[in-house]
PDB file of N, CA and C in Angstrom:
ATOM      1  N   UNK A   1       2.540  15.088  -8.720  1.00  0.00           N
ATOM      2  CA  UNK A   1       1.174  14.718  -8.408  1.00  0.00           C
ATOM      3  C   UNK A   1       0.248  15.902  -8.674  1.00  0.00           C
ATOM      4  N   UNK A   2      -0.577  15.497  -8.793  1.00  0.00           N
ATOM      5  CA  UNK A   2      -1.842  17.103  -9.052  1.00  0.00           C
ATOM      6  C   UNK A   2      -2.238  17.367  -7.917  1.00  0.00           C
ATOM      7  N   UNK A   3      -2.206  18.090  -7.965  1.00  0.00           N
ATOM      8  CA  UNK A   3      -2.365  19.107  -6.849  1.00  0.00           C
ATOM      9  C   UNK A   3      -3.509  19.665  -6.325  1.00  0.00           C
ATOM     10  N   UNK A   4      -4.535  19.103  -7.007  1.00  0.00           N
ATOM     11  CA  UNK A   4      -6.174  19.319  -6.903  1.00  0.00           C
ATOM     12  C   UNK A   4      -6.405  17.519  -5.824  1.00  0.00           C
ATOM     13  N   UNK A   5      -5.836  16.775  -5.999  1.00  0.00           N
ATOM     14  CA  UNK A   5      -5.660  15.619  -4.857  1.00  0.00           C
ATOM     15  C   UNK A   5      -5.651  15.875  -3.487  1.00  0.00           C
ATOM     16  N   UNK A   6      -6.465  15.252  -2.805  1.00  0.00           N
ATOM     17  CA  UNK A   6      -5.811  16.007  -1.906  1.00  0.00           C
ATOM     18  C   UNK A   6      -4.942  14.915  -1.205  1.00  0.00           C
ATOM     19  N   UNK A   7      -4.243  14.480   0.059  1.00  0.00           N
ATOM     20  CA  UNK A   7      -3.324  13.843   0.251  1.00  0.00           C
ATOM     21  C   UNK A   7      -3.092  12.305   0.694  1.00  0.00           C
ATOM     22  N   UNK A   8      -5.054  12.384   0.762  1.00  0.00           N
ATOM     23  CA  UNK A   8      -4.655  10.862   0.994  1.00  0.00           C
ATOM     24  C   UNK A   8      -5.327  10.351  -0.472  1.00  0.00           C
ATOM     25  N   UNK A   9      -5.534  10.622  -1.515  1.00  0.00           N
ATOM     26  CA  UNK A   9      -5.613  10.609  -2.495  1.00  0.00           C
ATOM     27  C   UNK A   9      -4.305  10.200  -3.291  1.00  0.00           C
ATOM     28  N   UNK A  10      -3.471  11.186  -2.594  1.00  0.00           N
ATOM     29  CA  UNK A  10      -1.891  10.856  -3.370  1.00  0.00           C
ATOM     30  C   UNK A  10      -1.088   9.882  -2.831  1.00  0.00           C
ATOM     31  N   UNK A  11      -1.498   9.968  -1.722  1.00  0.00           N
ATOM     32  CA  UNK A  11      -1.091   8.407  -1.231  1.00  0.00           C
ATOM     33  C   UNK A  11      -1.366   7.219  -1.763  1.00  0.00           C
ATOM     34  N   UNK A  12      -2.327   7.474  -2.105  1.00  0.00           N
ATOM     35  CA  UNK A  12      -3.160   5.824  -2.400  1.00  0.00           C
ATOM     36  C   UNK A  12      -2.555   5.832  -4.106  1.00  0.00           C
ATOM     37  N   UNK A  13      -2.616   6.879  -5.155  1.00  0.00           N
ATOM     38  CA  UNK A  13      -2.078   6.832  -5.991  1.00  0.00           C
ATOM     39  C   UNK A  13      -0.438   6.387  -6.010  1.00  0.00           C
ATOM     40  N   UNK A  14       0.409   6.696  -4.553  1.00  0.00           N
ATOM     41  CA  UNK A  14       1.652   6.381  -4.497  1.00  0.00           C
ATOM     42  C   UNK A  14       1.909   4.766  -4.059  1.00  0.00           C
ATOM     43  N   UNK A  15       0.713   4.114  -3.496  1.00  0.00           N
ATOM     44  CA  UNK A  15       0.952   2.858  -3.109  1.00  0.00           C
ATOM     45  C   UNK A  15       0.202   2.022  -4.494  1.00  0.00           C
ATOM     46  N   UNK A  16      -0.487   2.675  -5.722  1.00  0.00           N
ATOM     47  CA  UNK A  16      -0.715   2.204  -6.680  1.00  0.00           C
ATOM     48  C   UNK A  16       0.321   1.873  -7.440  1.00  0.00           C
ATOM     49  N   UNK A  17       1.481   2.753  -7.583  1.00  0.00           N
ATOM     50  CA  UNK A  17       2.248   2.934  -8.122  1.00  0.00           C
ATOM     51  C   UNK A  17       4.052   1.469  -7.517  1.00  0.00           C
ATOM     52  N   UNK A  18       3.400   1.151  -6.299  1.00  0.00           N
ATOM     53  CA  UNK A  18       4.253  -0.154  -6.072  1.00  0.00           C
ATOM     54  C   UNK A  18       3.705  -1.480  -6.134  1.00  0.00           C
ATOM     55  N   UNK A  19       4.415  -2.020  -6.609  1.00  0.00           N
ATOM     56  CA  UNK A  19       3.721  -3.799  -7.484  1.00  0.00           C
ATOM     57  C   UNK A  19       4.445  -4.832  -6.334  1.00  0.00           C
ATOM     58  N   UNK A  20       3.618  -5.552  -6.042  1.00  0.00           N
ATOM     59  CA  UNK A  20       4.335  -6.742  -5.393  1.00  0.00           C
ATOM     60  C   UNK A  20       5.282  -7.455  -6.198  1.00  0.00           C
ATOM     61  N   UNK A  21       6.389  -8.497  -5.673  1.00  0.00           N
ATOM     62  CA  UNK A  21       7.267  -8.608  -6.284  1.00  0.00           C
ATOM     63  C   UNK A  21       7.204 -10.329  -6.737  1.00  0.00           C
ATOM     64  N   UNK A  22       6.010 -10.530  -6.831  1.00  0.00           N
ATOM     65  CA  UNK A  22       5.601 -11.854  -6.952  1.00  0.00           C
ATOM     66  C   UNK A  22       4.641 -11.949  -7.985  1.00  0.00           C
ATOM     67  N   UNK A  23       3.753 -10.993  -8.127  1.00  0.00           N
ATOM     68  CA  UNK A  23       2.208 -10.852  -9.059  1.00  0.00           C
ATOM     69  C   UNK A  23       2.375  -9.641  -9.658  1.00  0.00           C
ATOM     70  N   UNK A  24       1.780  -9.507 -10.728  1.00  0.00           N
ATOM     71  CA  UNK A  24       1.463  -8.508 -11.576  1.00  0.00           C
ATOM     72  C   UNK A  24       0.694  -7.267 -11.011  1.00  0.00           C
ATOM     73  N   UNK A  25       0.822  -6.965  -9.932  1.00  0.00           N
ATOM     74  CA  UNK A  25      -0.431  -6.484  -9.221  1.00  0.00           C
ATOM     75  C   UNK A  25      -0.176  -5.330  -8.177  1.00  0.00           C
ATOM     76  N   UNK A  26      -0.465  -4.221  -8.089  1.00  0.00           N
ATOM     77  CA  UNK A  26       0.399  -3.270  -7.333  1.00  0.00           C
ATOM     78  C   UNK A  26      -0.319  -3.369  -5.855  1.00  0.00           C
ATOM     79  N   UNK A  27       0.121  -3.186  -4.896  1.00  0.00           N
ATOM     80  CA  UNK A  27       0.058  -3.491  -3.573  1.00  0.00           C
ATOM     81  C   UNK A  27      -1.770  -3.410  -2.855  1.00  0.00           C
ATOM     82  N   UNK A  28      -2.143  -1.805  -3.927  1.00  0.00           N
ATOM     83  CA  UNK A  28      -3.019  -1.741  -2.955  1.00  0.00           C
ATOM     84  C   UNK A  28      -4.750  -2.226  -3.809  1.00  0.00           C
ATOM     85  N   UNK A  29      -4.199  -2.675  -4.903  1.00  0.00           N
ATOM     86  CA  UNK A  29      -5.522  -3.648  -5.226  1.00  0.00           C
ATOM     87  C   UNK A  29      -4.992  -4.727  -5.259  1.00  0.00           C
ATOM     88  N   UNK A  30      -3.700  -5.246  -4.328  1.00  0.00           N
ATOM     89  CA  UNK A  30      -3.874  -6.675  -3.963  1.00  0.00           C
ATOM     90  C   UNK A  30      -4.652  -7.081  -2.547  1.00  0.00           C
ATOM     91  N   UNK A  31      -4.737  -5.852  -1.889  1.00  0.00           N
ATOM     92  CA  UNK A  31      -5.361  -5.678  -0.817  1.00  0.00           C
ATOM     93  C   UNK A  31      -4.374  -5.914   0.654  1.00  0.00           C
ATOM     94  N   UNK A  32      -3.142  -5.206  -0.034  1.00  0.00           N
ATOM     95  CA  UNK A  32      -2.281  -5.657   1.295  1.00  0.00           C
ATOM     96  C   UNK A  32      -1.952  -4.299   2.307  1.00  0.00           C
ATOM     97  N   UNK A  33      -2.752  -2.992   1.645  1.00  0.00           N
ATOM     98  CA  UNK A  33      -3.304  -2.251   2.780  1.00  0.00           C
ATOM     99  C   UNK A  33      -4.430  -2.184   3.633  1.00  0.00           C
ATOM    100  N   UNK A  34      -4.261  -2.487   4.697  1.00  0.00           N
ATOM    101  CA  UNK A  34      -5.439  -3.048   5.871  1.00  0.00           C
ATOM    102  C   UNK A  34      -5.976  -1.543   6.219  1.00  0.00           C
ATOM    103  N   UNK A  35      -5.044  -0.467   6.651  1.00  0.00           N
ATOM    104  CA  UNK A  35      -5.366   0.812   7.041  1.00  0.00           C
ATOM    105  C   UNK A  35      -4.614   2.010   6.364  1.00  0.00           C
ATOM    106  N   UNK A  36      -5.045   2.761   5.983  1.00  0.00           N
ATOM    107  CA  UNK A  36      -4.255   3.837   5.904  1.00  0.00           C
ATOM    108  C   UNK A  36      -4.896   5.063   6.130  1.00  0.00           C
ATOM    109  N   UNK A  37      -4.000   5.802   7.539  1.00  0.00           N
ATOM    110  CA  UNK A  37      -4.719   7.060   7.606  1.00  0.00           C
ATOM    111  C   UNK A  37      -3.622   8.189   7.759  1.00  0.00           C
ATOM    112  N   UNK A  38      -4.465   9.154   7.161  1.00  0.00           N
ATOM    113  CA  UNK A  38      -3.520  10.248   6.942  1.00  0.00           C
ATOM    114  C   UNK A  38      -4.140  11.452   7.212  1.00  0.00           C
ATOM    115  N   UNK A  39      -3.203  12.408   7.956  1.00  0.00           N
ATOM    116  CA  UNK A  39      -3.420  13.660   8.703  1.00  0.00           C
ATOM    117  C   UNK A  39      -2.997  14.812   7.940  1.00  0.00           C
ATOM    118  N   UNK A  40      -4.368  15.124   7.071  1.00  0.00           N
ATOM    119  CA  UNK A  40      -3.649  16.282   6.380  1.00  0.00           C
ATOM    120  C   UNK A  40      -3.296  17.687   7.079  1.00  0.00           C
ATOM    121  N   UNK A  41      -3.637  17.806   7.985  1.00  0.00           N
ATOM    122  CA  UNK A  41      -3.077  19.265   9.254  1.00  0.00           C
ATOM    123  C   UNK A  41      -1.565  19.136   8.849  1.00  0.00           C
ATOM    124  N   UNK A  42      -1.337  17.676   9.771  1.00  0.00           N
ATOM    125  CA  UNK A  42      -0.038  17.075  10.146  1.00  0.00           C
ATOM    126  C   UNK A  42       1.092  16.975   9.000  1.00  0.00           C
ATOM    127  N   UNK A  43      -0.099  16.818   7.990  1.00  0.00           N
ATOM    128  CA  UNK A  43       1.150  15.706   7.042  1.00  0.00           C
ATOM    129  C   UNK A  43       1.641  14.854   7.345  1.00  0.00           C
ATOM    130  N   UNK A  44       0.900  13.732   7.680  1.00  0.00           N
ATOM    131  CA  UNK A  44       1.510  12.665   8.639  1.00  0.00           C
ATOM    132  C   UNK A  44       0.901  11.448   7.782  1.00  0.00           C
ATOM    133  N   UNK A  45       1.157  10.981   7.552  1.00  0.00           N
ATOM    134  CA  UNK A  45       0.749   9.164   6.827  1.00  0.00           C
ATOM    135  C   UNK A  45       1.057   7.924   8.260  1.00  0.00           C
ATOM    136  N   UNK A  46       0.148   6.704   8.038  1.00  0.00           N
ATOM    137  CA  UNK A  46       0.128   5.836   8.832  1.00  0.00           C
ATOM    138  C   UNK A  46      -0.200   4.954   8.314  1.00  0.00           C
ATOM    139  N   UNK A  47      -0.071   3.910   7.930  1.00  0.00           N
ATOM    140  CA  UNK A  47      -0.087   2.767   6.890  1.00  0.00           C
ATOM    141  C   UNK A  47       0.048   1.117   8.220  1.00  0.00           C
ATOM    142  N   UNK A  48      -0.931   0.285   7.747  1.00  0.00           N
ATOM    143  CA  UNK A  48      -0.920  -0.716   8.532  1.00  0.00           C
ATOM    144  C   UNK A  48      -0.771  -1.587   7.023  1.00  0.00           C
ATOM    145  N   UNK A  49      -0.140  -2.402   7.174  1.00  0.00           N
ATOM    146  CA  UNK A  49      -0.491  -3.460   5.661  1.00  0.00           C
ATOM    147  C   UNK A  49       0.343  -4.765   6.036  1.00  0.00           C
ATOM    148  N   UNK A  50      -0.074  -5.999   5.077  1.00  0.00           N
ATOM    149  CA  UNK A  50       0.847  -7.163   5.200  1.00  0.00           C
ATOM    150  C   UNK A  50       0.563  -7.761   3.889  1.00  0.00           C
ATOM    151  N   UNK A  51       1.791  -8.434   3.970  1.00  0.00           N
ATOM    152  CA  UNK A  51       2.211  -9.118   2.501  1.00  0.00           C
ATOM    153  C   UNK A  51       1.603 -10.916   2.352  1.00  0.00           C
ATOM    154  N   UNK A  52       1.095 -11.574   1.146  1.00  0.00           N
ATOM    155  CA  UNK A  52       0.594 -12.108   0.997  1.00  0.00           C
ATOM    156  C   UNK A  52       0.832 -13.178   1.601  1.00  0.00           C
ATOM    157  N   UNK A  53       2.227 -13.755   2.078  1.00  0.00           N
ATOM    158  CA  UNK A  53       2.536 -14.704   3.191  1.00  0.00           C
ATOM    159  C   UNK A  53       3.630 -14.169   4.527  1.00  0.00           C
ATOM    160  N   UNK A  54       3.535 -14.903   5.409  1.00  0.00           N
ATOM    161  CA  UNK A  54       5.234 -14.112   6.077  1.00  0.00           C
ATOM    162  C   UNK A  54       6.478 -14.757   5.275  1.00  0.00           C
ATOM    163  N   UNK A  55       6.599 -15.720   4.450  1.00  0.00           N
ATOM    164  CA  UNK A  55       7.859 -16.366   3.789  1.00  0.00           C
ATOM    165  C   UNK A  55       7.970 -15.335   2.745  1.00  0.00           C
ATOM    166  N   UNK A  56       7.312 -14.115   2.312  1.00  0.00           N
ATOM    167  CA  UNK A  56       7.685 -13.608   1.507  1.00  0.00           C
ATOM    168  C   UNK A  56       9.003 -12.809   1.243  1.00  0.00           C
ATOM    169  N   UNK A  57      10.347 -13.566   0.090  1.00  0.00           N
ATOM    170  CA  UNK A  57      11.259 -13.007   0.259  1.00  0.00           C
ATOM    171  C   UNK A  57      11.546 -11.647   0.597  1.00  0.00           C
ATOM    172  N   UNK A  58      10.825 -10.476   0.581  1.00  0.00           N
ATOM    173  CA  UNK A  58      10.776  -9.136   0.532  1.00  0.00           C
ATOM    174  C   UNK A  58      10.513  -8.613   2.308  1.00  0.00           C
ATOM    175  N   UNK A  59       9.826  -9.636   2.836  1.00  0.00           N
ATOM    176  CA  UNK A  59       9.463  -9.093   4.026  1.00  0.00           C
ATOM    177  C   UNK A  59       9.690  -8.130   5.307  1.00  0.00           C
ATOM    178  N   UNK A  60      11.103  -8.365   4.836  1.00  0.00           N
ATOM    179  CA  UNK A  60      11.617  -7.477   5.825  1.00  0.00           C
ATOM    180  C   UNK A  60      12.337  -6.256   5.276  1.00  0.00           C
ATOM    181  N   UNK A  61      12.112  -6.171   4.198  1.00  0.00           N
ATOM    182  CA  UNK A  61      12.685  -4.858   3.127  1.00  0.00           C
ATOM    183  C   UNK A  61      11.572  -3.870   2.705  1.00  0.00           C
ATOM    184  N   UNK A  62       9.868  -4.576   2.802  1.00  0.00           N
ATOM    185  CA  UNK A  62       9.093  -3.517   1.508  1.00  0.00           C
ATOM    186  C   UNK A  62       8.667  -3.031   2.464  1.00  0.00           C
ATOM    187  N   UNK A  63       8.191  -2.763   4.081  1.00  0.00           N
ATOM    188  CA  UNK A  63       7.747  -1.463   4.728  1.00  0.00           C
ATOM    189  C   UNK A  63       8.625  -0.383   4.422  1.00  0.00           C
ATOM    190  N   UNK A  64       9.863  -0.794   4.490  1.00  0.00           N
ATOM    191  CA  UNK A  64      10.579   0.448   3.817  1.00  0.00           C
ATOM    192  C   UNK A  64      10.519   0.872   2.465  1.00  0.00           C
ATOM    193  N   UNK A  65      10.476   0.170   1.516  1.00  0.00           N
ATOM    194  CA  UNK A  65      10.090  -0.021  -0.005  1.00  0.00           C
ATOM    195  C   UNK A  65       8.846   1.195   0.130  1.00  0.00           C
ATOM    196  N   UNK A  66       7.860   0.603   1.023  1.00  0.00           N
ATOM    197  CA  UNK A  66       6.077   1.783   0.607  1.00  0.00           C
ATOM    198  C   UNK A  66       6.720   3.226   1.214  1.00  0.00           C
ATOM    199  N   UNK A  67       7.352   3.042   2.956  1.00  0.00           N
ATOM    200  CA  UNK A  67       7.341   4.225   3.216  1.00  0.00           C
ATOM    201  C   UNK A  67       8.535   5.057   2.149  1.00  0.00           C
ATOM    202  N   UNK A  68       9.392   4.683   1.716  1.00  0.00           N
ATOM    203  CA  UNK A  68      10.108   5.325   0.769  1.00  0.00           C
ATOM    204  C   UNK A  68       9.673   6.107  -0.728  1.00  0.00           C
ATOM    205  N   UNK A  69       8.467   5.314  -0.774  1.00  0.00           N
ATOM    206  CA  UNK A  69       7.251   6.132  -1.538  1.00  0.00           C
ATOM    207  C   UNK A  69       6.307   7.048  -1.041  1.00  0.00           C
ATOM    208  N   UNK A  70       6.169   7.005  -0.478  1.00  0.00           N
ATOM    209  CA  UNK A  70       5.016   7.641   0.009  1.00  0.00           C
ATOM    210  C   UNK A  70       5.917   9.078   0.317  1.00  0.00           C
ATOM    211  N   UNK A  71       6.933   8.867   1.408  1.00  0.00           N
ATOM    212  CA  UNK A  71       7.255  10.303   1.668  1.00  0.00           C
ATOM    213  C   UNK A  71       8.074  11.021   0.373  1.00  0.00           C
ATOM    214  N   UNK A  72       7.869  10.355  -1.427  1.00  0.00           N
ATOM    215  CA  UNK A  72       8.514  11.113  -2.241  1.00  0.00           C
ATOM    216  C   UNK A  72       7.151  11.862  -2.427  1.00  0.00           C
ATOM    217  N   UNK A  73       6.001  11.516  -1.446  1.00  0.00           N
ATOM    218  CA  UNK A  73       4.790  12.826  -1.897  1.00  0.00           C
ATOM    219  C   UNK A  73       5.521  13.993  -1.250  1.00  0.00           C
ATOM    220  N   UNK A  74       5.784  15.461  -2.189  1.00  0.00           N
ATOM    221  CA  UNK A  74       5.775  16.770  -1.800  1.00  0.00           C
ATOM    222  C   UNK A  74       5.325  17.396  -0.113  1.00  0.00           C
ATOM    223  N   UNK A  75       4.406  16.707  -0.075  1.00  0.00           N
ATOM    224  CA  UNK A  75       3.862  17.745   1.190  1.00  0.00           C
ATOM    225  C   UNK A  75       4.095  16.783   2.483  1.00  0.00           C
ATOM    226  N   UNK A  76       4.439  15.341   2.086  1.00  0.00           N
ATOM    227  CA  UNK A  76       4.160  14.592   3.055  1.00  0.00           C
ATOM    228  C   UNK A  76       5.576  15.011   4.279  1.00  0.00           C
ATOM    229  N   UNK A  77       4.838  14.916   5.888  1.00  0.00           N
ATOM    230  CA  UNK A  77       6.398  15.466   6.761  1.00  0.00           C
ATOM    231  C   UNK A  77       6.749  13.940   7.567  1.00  0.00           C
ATOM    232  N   UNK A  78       6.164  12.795   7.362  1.00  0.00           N
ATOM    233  CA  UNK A  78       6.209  11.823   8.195  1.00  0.00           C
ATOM    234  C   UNK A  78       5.544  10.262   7.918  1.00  0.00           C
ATOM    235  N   UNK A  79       6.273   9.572   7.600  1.00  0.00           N
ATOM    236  CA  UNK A  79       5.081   8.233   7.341  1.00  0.00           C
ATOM    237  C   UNK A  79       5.823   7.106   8.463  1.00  0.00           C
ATOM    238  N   UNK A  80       4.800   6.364   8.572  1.00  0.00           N
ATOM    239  CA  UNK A  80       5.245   5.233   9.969  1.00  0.00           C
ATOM    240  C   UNK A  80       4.466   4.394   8.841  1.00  0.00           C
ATOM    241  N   UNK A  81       4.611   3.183   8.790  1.00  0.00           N
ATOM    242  CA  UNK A  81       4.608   1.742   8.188  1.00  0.00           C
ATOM    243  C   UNK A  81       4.550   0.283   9.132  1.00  0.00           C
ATOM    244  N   UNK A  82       3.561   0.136   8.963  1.00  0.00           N
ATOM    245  CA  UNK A  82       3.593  -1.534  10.464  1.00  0.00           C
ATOM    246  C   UNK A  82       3.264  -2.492   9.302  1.00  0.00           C
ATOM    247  N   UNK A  83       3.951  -3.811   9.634  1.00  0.00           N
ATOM    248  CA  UNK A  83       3.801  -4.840   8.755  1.00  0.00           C
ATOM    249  C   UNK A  83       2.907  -5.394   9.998  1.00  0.00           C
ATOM    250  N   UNK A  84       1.770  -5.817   9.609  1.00  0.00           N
ATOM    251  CA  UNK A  84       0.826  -6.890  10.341  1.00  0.00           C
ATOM    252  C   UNK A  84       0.456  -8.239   9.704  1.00  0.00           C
ATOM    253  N   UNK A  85       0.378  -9.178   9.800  1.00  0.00           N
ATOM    254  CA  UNK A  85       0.032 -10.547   9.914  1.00  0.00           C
ATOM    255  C   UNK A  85      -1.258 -11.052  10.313  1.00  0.00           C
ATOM    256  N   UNK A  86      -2.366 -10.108  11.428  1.00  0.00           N
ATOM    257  CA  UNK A  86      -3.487 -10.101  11.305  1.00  0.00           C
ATOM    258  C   UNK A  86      -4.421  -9.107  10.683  1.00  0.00           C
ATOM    259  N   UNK A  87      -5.645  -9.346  10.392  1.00  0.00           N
ATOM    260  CA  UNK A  87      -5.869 -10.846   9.402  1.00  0.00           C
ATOM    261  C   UNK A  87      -5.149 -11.814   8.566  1.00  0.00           C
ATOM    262  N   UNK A  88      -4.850 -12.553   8.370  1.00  0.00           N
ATOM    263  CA  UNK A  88      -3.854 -13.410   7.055  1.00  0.00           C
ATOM    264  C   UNK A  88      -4.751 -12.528   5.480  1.00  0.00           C
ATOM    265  N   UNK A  89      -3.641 -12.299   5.015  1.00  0.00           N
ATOM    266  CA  UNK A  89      -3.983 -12.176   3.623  1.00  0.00           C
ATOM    267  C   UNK A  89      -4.784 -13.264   3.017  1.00  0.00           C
ATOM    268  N   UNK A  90      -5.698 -12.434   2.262  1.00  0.00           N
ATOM    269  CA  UNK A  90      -6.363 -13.857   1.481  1.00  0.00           C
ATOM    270  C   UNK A  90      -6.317 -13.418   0.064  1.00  0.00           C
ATOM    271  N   UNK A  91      -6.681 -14.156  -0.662  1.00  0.00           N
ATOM    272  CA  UNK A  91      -7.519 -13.485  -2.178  1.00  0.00           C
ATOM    273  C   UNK A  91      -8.607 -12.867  -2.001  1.00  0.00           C
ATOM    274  N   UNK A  92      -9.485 -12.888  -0.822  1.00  0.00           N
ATOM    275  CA  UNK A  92     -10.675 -12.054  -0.876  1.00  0.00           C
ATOM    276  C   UNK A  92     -10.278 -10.619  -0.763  1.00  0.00           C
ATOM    277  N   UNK A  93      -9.152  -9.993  -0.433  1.00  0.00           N
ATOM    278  CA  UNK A  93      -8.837  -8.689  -0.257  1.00  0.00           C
ATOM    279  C   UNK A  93      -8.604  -8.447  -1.686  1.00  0.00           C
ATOM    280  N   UNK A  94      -8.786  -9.293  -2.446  1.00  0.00           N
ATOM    281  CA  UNK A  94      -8.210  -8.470  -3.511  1.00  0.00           C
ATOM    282  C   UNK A  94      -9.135  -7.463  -4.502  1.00  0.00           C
ATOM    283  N   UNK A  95      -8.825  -6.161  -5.065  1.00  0.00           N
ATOM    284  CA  UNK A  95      -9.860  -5.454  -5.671  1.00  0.00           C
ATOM    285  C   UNK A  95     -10.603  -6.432  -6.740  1.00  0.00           C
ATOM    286  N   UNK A  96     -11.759  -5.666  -7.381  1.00  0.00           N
ATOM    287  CA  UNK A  96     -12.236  -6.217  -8.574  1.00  0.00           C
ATOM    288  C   UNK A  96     -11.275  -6.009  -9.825  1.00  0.00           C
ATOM    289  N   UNK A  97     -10.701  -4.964  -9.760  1.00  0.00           N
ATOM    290  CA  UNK A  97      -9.561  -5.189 -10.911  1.00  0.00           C
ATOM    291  C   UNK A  97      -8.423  -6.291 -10.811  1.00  0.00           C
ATOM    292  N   UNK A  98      -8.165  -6.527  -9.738  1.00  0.00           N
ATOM    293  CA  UNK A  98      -6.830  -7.629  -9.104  1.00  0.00           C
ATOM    294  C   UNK A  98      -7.190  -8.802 -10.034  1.00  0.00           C
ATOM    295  N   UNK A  99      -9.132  -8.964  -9.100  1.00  0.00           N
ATOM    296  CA  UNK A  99      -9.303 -10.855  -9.984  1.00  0.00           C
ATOM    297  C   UNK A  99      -9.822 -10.274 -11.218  1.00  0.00           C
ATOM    298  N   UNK A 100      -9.933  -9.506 -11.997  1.00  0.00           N
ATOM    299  CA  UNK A 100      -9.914  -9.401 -13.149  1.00  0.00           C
ATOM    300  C   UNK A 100      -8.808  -9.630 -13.885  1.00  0.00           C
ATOM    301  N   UNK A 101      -7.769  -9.215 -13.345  1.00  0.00           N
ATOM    302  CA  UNK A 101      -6.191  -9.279 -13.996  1.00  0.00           C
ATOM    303  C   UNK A 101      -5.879 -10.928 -13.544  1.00  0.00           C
ATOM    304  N   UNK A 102      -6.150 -11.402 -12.770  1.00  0.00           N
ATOM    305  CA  UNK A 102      -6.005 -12.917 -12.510  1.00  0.00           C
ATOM    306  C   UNK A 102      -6.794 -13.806 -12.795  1.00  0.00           C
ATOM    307  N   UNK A 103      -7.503 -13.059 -13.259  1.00  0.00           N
ATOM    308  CA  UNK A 103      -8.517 -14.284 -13.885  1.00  0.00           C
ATOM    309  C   UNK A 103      -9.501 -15.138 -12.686  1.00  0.00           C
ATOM    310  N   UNK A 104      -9.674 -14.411 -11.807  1.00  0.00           N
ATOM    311  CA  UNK A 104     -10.725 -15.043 -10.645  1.00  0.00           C
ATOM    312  C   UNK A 104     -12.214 -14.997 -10.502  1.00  0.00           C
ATOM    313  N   UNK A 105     -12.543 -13.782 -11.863  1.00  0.00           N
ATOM    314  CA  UNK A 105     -13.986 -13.706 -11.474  1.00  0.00           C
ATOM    315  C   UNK A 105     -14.467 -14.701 -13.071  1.00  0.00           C
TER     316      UNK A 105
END
């Protein structure tokens, strides 16, 4: 990662870097991070997110899937991961690049 980033920068580049396993579309311009905050003192990551339904085959595998990314950031000493269900996912979370790639706008 560059190193001029600073860490929640590389985060967000590290949750760019994972695609849902259903859509063409990597997690966090599908909009299935609700929160993410990160303590650069700490080095600590905190990630709130949920997946586009609860039937999603993956559900109980990809909090581990993101946090397993995230802590391959260098500096990172700690990430916690909560799968939430509120709000329901919609298509409105999704970036302007998402419905561009889907053809929504």
């Amino acid at each position: 990662m560059n190193e001029t980033l600073t860490l929640e920068q590389q985060a967000i580049q590290a949750l760019k870097g994972i695609y849902d396993p259903e859509l063409p579309i990597n997690i966090y311009d599908l909009g299935l991070i609700y929160q993410l905050h990160v303590n650069e003192e700490e080095k600590k990551i905190e990630v709130k997110m949920t997946l586009t339904t609860p039937m999603c085959p993956v559900a109980q595998t990809f909090p581990q899937t993101v946090q397993d990314h995230l802590l391959k950031l260098p500096e990172v000493s700690e990430v916690k991961v909560e799968l939430v269900w509120e709000p329901p996912w919609s298509k409105d979370n999704l970036s302007e690049e998402a419905k561009l790639q889907l053809n929504l706008l």
